[in-house]
C-alpha atoms as a PDB file:
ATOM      1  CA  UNK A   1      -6.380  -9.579  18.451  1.00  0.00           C
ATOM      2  CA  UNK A   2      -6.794  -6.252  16.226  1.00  0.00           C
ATOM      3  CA  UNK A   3      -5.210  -6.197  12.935  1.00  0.00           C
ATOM      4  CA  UNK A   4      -3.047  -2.927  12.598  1.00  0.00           C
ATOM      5  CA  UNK A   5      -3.243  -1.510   8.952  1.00  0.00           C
ATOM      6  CA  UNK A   6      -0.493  -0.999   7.035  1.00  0.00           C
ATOM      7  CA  UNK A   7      -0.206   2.538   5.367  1.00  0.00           C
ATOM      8  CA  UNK A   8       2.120   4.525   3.516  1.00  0.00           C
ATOM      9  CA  UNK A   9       2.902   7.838   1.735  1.00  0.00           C
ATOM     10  CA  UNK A  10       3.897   8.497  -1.500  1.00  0.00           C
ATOM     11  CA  UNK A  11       7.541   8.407  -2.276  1.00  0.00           C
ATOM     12  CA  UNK A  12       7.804   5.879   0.828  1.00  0.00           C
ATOM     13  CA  UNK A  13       8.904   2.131   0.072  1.00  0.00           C
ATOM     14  CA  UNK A  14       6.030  -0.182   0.659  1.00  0.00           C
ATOM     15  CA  UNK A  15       6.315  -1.548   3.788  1.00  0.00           C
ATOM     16  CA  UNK A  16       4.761  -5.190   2.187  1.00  0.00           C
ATOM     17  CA  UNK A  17       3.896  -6.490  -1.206  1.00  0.00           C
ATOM     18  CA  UNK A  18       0.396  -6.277  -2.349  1.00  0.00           C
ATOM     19  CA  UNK A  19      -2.741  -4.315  -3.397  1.00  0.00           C
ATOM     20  CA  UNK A  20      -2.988  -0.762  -2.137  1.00  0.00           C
ATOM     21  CA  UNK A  21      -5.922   1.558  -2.670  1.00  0.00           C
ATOM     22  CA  UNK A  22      -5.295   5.769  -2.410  1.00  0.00           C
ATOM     23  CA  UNK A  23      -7.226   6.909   1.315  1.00  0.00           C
ATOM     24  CA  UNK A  24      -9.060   9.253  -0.356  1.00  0.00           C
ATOM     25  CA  UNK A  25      -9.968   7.315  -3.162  1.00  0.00           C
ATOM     26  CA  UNK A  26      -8.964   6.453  -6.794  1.00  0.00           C
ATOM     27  CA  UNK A  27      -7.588   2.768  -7.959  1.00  0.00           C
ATOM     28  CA  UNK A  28      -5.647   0.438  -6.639  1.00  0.00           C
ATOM     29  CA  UNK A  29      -2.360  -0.198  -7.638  1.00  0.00           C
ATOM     30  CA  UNK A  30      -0.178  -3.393  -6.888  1.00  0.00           C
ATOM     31  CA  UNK A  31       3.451  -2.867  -5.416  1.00  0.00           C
ATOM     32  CA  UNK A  32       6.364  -5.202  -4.324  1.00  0.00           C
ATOM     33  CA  UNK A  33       7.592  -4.629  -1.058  1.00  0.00           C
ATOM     34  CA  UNK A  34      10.164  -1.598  -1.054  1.00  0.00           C
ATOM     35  CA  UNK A  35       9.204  -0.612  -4.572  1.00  0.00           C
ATOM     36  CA  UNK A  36       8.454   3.216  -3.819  1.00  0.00           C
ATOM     37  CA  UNK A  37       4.676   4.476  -3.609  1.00  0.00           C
ATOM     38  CA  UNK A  38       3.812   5.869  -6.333  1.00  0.00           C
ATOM     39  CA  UNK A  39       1.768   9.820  -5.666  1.00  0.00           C
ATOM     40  CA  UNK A  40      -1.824   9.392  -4.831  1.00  0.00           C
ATOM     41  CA  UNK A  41      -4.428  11.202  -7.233  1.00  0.00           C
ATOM     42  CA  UNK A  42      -6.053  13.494  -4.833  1.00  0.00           C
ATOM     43  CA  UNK A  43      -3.385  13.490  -2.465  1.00  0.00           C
ATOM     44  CA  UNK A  44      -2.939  11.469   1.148  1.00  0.00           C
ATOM     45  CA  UNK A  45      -1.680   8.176   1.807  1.00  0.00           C
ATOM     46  CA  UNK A  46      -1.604   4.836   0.316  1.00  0.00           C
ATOM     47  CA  UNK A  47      -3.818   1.523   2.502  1.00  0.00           C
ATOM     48  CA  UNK A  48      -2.729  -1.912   1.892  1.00  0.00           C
ATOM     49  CA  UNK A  49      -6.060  -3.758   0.956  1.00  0.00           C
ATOM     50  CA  UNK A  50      -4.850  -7.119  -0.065  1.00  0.00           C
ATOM     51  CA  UNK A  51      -1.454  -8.510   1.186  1.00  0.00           C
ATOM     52  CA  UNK A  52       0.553 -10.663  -1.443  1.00  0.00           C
ATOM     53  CA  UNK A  53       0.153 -14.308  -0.682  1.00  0.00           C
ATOM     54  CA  UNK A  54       4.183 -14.874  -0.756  1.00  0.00           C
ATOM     55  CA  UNK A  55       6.310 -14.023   2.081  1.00  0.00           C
ATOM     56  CA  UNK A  56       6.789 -10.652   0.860  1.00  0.00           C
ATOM     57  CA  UNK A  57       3.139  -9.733   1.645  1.00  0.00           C
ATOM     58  CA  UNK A  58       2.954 -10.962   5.482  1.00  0.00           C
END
């Protein structure tokens, strides 16, 4: 069973709560669920690295 990951771009609402980290690098930022992403700093899309542990983040 793959895991799919969970991505979105800036100005999107997060699609779950949690930890996401910029594709093309920078820091990660942490974001309810349909809280809008905030723009990356070199541009691209946001990767959700670390799920909430609440039923937000599943």
């Amino acid at each position: 069973m793959s895991k799919q990951k969970v991505t979105g771009s800036p100005g999107e609402a997060a699609p779950k709560s949690g930890q996401y980290k910029p594709v093309k690098g920078g820091n990660e930022v942490t974001v309810p669920k349909g809280t809008t992403l905030p723009p990356t700093p070199k541009g691209g899309d946001w990767v959700l690295v670390d799920p909430s542990k609440n039923k937000s983040g599943k």
